[in-house]
C-alpha atoms as a PDB file:
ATOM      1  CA  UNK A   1     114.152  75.950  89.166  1.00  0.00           C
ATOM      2  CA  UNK A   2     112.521  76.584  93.108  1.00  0.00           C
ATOM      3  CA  UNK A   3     113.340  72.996  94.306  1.00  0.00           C
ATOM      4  CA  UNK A   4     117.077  72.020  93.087  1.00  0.00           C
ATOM      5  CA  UNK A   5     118.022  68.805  91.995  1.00  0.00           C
ATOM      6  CA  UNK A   6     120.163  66.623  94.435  1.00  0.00           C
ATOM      7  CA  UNK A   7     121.561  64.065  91.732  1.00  0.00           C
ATOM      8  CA  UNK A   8     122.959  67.777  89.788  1.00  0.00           C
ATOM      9  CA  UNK A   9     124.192  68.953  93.589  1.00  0.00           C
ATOM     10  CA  UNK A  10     126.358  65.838  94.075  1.00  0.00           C
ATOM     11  CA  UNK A  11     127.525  65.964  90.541  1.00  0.00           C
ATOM     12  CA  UNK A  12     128.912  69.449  90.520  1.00  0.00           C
ATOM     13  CA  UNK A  13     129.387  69.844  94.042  1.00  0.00           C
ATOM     14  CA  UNK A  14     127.550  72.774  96.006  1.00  0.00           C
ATOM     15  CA  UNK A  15     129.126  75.024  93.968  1.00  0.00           C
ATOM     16  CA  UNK A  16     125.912  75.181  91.355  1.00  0.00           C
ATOM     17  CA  UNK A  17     123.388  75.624  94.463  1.00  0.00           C
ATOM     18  CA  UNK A  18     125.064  78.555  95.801  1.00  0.00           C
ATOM     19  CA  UNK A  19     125.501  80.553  92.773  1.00  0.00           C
ATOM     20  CA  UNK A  20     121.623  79.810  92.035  1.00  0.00           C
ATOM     21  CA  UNK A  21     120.482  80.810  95.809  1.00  0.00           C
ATOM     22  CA  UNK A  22     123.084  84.243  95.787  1.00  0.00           C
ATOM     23  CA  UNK A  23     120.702  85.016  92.581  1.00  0.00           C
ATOM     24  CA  UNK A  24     118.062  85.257  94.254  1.00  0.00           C
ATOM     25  CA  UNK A  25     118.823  86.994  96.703  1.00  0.00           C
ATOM     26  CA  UNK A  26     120.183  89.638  93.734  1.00  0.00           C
ATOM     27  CA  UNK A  27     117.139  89.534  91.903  1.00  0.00           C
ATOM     28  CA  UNK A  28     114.789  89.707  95.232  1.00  0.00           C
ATOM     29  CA  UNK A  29     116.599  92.890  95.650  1.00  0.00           C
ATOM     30  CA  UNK A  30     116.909  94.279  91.841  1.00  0.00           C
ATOM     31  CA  UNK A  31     113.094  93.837  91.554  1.00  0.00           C
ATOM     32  CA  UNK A  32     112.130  95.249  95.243  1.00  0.00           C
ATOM     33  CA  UNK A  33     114.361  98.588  94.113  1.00  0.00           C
ATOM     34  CA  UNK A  34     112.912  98.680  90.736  1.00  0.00           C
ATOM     35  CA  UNK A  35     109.279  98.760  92.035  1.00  0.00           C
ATOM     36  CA  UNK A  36     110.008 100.631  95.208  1.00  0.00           C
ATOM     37  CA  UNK A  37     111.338 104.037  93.077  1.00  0.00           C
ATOM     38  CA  UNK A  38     108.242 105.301  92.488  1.00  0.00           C
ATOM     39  CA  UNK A  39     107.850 105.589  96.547  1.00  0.00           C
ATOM     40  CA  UNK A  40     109.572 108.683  96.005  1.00  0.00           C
ATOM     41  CA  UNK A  41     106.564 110.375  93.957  1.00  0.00           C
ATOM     42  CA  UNK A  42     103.830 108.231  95.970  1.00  0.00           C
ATOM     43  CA  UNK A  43     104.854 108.712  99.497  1.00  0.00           C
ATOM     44  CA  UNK A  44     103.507 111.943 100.188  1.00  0.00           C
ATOM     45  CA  UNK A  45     100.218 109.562  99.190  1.00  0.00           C
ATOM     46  CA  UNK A  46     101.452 106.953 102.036  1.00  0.00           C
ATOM     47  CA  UNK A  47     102.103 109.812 104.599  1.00  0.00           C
ATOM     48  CA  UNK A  48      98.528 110.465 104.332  1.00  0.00           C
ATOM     49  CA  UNK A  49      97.222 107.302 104.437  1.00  0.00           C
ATOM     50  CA  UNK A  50      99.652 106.526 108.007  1.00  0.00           C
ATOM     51  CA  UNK A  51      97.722 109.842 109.125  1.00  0.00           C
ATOM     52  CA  UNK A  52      94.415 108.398 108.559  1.00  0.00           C
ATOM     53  CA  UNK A  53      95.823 105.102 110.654  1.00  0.00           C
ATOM     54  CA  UNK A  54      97.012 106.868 113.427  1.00  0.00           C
ATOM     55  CA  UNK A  55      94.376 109.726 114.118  1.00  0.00           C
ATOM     56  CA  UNK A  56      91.199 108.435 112.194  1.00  0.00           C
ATOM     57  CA  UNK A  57      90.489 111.617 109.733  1.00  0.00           C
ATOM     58  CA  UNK A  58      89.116 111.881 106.423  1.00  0.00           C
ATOM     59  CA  UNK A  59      91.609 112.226 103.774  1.00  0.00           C
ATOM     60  CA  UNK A  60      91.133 116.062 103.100  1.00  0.00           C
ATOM     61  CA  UNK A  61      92.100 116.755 106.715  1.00  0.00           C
ATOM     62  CA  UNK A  62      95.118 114.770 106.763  1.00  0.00           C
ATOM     63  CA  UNK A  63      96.182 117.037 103.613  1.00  0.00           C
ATOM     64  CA  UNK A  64      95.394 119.520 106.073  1.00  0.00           C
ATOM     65  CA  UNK A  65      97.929 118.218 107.990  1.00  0.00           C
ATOM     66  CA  UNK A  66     100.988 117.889 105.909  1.00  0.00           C
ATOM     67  CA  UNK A  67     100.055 120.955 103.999  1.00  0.00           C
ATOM     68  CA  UNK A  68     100.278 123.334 107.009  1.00  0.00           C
ATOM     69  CA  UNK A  69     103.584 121.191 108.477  1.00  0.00           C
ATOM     70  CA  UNK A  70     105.406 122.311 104.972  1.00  0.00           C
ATOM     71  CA  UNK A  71     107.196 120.796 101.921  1.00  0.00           C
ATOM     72  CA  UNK A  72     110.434 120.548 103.941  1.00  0.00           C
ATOM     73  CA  UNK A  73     108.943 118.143 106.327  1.00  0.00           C
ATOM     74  CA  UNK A  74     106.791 115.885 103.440  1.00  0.00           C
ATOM     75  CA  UNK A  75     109.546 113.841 103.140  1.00  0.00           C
ATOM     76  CA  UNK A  76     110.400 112.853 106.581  1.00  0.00           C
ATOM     77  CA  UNK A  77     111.039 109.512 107.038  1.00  0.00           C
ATOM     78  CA  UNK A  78     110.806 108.277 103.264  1.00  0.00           C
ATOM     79  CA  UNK A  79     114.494 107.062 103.923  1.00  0.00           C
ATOM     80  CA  UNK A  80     113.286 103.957 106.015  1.00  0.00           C
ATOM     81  CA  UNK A  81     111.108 102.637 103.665  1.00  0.00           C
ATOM     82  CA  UNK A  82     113.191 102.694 100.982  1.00  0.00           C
ATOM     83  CA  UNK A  83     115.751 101.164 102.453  1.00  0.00           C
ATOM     84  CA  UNK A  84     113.527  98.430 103.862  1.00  0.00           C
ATOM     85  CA  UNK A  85     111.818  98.300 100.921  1.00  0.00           C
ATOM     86  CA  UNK A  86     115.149  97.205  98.976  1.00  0.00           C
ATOM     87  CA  UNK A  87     116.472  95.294 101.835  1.00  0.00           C
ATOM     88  CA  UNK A  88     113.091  93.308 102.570  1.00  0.00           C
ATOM     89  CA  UNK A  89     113.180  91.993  98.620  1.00  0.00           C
ATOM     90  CA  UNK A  90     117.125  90.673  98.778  1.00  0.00           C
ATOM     91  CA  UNK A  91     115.987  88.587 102.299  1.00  0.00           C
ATOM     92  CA  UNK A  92     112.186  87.802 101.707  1.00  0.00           C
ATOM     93  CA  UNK A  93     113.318  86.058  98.235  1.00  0.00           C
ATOM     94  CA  UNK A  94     116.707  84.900  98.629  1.00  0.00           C
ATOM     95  CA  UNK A  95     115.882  83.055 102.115  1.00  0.00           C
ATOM     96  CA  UNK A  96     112.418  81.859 100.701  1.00  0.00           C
ATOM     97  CA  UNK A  97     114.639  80.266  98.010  1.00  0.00           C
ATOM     98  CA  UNK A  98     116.879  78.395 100.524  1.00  0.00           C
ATOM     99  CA  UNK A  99     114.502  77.633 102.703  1.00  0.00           C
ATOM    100  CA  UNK A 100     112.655  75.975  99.853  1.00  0.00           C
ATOM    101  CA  UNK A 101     115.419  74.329  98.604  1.00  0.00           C
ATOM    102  CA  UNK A 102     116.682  72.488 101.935  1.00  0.00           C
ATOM    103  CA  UNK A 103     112.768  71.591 102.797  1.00  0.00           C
ATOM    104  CA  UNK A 104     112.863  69.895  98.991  1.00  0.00           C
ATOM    105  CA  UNK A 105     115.642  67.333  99.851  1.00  0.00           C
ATOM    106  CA  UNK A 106     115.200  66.955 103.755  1.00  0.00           C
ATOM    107  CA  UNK A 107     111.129  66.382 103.814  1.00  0.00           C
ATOM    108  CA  UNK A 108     110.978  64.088 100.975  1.00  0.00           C
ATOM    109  CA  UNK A 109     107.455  62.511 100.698  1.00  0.00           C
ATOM    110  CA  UNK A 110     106.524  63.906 104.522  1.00  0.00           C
ATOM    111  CA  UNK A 111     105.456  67.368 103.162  1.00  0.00           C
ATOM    112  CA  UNK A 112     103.249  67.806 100.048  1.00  0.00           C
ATOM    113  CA  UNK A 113     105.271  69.563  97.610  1.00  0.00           C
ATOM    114  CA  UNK A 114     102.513  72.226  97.135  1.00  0.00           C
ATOM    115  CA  UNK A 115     102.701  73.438 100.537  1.00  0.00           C
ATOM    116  CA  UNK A 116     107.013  73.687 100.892  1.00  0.00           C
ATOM    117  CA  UNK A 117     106.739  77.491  99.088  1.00  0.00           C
ATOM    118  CA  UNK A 118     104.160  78.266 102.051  1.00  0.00           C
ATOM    119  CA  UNK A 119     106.292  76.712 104.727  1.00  0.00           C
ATOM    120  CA  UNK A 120     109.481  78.584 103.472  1.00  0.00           C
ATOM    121  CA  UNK A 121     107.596  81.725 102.990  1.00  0.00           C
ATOM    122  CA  UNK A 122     106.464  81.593 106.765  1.00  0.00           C
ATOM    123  CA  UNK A 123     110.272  80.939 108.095  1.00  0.00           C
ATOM    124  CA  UNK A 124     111.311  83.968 105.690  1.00  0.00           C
ATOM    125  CA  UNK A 125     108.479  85.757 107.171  1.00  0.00           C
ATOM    126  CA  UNK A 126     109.644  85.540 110.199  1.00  0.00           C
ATOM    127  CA  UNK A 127     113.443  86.187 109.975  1.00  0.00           C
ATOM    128  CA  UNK A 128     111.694  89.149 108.047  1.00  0.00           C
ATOM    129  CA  UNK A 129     110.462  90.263 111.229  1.00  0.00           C
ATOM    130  CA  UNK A 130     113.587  90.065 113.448  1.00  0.00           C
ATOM    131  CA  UNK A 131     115.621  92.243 110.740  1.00  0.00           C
ATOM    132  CA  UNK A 132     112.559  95.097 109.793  1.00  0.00           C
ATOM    133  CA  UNK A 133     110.732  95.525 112.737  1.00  0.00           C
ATOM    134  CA  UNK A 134     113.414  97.927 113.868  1.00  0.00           C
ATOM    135  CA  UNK A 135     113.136  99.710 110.732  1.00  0.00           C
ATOM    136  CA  UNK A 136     109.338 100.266 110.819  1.00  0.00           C
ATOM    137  CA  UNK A 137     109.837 101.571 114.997  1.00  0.00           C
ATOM    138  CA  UNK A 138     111.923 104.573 113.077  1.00  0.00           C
ATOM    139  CA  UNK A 139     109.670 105.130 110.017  1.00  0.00           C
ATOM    140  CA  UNK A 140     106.569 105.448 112.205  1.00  0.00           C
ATOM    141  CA  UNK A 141     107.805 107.435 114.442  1.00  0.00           C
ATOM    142  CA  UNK A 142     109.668 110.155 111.917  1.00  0.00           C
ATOM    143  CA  UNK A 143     105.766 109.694 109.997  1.00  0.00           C
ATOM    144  CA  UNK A 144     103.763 110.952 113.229  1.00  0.00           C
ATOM    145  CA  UNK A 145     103.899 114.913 113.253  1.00  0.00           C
ATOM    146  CA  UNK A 146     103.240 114.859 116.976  1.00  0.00           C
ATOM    147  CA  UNK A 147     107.334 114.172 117.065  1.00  0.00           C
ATOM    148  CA  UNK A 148     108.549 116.731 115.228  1.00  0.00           C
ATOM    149  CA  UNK A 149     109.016 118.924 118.393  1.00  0.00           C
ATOM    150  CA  UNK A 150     110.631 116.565 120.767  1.00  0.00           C
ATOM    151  CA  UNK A 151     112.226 114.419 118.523  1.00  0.00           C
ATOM    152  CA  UNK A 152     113.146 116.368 115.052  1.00  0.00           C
ATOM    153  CA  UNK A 153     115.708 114.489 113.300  1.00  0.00           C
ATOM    154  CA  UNK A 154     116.211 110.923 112.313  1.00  0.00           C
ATOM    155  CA  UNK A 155     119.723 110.755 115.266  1.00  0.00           C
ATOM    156  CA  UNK A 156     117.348 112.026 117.672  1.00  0.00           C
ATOM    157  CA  UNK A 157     114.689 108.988 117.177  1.00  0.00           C
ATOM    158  CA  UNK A 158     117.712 106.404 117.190  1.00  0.00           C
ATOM    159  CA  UNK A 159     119.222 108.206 120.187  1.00  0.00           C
ATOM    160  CA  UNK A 160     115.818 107.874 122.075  1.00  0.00           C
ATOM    161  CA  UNK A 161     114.884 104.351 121.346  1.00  0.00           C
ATOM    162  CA  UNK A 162     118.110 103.189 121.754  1.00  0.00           C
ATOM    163  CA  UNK A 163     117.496 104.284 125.819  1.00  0.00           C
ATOM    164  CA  UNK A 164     114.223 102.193 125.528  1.00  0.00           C
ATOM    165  CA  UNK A 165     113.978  98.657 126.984  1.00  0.00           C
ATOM    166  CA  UNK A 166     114.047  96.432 123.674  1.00  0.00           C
ATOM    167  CA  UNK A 167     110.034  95.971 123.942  1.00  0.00           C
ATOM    168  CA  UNK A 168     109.362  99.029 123.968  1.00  0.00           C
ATOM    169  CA  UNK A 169     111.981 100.269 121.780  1.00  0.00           C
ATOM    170  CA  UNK A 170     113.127  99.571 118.483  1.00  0.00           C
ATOM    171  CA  UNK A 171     111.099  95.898 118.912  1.00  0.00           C
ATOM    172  CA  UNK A 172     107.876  97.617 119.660  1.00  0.00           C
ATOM    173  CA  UNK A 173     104.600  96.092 117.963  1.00  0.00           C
ATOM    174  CA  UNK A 174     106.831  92.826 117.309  1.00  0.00           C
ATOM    175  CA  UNK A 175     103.869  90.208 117.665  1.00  0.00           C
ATOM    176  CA  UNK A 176     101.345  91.630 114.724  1.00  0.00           C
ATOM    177  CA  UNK A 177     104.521  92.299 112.722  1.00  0.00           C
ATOM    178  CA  UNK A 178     105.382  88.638 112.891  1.00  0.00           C
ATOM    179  CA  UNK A 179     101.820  87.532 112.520  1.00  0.00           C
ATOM    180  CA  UNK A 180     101.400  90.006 109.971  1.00  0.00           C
ATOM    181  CA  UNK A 181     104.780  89.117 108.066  1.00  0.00           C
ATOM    182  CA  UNK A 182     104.566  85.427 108.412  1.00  0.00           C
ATOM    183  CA  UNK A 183     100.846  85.099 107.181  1.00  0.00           C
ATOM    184  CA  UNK A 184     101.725  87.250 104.746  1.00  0.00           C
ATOM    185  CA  UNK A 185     104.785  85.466 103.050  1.00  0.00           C
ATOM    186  CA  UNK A 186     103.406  82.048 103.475  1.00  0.00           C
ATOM    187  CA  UNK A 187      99.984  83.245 101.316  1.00  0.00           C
ATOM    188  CA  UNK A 188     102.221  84.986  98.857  1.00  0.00           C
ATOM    189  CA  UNK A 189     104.394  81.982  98.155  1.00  0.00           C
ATOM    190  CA  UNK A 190     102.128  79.675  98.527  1.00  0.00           C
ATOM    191  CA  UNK A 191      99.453  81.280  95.916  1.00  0.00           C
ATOM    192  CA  UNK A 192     101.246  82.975  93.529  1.00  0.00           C
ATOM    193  CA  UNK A 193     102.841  80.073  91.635  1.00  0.00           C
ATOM    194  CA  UNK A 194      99.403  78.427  90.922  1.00  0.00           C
ATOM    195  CA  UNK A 195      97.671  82.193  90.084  1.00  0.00           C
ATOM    196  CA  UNK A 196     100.170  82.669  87.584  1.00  0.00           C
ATOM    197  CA  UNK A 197      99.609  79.241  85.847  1.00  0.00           C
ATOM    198  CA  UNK A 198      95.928  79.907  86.280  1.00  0.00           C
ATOM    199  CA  UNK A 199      96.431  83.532  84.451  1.00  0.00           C
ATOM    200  CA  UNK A 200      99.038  81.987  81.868  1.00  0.00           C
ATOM    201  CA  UNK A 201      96.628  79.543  80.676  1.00  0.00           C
ATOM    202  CA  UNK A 202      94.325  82.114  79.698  1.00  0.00           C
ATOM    203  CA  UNK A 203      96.831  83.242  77.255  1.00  0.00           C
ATOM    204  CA  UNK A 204      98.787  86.309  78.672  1.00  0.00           C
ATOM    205  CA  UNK A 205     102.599  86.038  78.199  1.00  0.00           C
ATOM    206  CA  UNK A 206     105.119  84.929  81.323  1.00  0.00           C
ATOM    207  CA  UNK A 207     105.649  88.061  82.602  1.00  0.00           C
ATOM    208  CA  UNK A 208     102.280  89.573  81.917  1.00  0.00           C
ATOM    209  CA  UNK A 209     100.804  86.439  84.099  1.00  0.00           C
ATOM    210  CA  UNK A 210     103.730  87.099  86.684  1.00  0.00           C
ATOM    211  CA  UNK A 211     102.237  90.553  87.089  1.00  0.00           C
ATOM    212  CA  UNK A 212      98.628  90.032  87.150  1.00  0.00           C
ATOM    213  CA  UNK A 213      99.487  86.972  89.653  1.00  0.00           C
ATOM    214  CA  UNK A 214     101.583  89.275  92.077  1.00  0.00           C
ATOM    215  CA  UNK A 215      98.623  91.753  91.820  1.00  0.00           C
ATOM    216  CA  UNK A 216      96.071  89.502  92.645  1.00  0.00           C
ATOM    217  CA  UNK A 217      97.956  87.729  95.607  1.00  0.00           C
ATOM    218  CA  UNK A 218      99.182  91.035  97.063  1.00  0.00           C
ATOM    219  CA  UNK A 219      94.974  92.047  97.031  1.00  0.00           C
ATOM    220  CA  UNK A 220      93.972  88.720  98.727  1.00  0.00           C
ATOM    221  CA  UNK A 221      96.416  89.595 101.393  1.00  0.00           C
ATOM    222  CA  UNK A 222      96.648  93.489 101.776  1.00  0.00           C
ATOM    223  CA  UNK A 223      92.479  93.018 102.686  1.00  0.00           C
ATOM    224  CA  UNK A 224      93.253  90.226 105.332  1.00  0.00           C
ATOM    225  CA  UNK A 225      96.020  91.587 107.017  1.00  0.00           C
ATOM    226  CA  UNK A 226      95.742  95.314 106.406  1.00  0.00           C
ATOM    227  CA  UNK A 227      93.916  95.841 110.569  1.00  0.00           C
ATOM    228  CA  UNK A 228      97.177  94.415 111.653  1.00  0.00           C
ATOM    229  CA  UNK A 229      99.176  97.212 109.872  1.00  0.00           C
ATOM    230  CA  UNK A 230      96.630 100.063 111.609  1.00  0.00           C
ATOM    231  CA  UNK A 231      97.642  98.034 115.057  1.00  0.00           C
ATOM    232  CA  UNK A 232     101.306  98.240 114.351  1.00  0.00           C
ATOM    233  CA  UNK A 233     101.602 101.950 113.061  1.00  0.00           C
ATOM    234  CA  UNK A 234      99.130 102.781 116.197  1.00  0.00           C
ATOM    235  CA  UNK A 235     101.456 101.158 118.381  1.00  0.00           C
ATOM    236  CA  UNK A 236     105.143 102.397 117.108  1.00  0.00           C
ATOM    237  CA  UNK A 237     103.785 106.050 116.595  1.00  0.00           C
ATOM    238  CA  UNK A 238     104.590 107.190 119.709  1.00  0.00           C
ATOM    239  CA  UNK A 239     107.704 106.821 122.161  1.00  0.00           C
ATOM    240  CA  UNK A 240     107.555 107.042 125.382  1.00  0.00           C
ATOM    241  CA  UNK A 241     104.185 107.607 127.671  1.00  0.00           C
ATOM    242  CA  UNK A 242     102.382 105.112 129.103  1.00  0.00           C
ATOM    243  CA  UNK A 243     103.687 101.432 127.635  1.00  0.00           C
ATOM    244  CA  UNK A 244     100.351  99.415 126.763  1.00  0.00           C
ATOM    245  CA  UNK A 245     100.215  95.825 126.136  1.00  0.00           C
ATOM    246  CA  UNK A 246      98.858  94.165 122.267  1.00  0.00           C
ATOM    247  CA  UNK A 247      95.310  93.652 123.653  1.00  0.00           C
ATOM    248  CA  UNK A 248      94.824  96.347 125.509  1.00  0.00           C
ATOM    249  CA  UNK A 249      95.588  98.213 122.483  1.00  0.00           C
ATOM    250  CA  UNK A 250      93.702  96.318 120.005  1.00  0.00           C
ATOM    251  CA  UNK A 251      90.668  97.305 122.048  1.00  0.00           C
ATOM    252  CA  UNK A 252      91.859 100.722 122.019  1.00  0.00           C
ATOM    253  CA  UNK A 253      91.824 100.806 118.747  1.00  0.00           C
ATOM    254  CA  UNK A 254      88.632  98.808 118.288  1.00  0.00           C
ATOM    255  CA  UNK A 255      86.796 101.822 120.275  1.00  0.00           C
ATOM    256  CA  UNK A 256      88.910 104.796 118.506  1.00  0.00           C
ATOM    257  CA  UNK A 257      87.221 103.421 115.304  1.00  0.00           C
ATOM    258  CA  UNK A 258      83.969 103.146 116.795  1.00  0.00           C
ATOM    259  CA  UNK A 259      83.502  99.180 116.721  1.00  0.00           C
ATOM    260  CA  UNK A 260      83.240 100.047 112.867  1.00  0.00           C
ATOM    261  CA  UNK A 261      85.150  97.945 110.442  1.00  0.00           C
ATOM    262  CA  UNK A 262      84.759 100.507 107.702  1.00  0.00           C
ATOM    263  CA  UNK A 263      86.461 102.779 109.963  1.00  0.00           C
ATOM    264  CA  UNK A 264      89.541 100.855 111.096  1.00  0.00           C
ATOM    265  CA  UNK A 265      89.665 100.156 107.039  1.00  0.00           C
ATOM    266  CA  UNK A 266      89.983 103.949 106.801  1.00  0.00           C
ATOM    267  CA  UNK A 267      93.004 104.641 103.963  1.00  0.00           C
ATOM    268  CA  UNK A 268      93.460 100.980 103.055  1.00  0.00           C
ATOM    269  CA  UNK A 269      92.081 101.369  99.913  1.00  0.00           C
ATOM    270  CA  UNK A 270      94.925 103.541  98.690  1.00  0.00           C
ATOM    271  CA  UNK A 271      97.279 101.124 100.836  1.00  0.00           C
ATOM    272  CA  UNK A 272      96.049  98.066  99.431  1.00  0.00           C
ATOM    273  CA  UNK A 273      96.159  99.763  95.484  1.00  0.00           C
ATOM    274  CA  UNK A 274      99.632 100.386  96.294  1.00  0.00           C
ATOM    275  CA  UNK A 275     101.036  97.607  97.531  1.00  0.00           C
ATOM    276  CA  UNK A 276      99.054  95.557  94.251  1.00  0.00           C
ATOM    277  CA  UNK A 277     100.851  97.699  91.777  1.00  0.00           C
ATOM    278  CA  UNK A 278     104.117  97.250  93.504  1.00  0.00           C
ATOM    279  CA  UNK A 279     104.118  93.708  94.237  1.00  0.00           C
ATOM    280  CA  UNK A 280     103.118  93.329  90.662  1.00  0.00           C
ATOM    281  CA  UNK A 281     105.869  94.760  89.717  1.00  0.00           C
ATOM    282  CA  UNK A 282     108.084  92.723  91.860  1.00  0.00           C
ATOM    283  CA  UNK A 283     106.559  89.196  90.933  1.00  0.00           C
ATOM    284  CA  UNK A 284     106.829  90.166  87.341  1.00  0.00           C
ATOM    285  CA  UNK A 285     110.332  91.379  87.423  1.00  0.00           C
ATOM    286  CA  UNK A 286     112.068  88.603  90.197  1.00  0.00           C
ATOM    287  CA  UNK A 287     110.141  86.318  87.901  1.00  0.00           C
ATOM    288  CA  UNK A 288     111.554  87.278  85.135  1.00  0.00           C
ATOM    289  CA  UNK A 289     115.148  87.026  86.191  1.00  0.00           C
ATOM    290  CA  UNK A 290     115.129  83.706  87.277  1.00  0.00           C
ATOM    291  CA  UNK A 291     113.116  82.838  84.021  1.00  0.00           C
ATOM    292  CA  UNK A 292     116.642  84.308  82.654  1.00  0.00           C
ATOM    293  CA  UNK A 293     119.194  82.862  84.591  1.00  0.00           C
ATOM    294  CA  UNK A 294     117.861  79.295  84.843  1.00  0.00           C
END
């Protein structure tokens, strides 16, 4: 279904390709709004945990936080990630899928078939980056309560990074996010096709195994790459000030958390929980779509 078949291509044309790869973009973005609705009753869960990244407090004092700041202002900035979060699925899978598909008939026998999901995963990865990273600038910023005053609705934070130099701007953090993104995509394409045979052979059904192999994948990588998440919400949180380079503030951040790796870990438990349940869901429902239309 991933690869394509070239003798089918020249037989009916490209006409049977492109139908196949606009799928996926449909279903990459079906499944990634399916399982990002219940952001809406969770968020006030991820506001918390972005407090805990950004100033280092237990989780009862980043209640604190949001509690005294009021209901009105709980929901800043849930727009973004929605958004993304539907967005991301339609150009993480659909690209993936044409990536794949051109590396299958232009590598032949150079690349090991195993590793083309990888490879395409790491190319979507990084378009990923180009698009998003703009959107992330805006959801960290409306996230960080130290804003509110100088910068109190979503115009104003567009208005004021749009005066930034690109760098420092909407394109701020753009190195982890690319690391991060790229790692990312290549481990989750490249591992969850051979988790979910794995799972499926110990006798759970197609979309059961689709789940529990999205879950699994999404843990292996949420615990490798979550430190590069803490180093991009650090970094985007604020705008303006003093513009610090990646390593300087890696090492800021190293010393905030006291050289502790518990500490810079702080909230990824509920982060990494998260983004298992919903990248279950995704696997099991983009899987399940393509199952369908194949």
């Amino acid at each position: 279904m991933m690869a394509g078949n070239p003798d089918h291509k020249q037989e009916d044309g490209g006409d049977w390709n492109t139908v196949i790869r606009l799928q996926s973009y449909l279903h990459g973005g079906t499944s990634s709004l399916l399982s990002a609705l219940p952001t809406l009753f969770v968020f006030p869960v991820y506001k918390t945990i972005f407090r805990q990244q950004i100033h280092n407090t237990s989780v009862h004092h980043a209640v604190g936080q949001l509690y005294k700041e009021g209901p009105v202002k709980l929901y800043r900035g849930v727009v973004p990630p929605l958004l993304m979060r539907t967005l991301n699925g339609t150009l993480l899978f659909g690209l993936q899928d044409t990536l794949l598909r051109h590396l299958s008939l232009s590598t032949h026998n150079a690349t090991s078939a195993a590793a083309l999901p990888a490879l395409a995963g790491f190319g979507a990865g990084m378009v990923e980056a180009v698009v998003f990273t703009p959107f992330e600038r805006v959801q960290n910023v409306l996230q960080n309560g130290q804003n509110d005053r100088h910068l109190p609705s979503l115009r104003s934070v567009l208005m004021r990074l749009k005066v930034q130099r690109i760098s420092q701007g909407y394109y701020r953090a753009f190195l982890p996010i690319a690391a991060r993104n790229t790692l990312g995509s290549s481990l989750y394409f490249g591992l969850k096709g051979p988790v979910c045979v794995l799972v499926g052979g110990q006798g759970l059904s197609p979309m059961g195994s689709s789940f529990v192999s999205g879950t699994l994948t999404s843990m292996a990588i949420s615990l490798t790459l979550y430190p590069l998440s803490v180093l991009v919400a650090n970094m985007q949180a604020q705008v303006g000030g003093e513009v610090k380079g990646l390593m300087t503030c890696w090492r800021a951040l190293w010393k905030s958390r006291n050289h502790s790796v518990a500490l810079l870990y702080r909230g990824g438990t509920l982060v990494i929980l998260r983004s298992c349940i919903t990248w279950g869901i995704t696997t099991a429902i983009y899987d399940r779509q393509q199952q369908q239309s194949s």
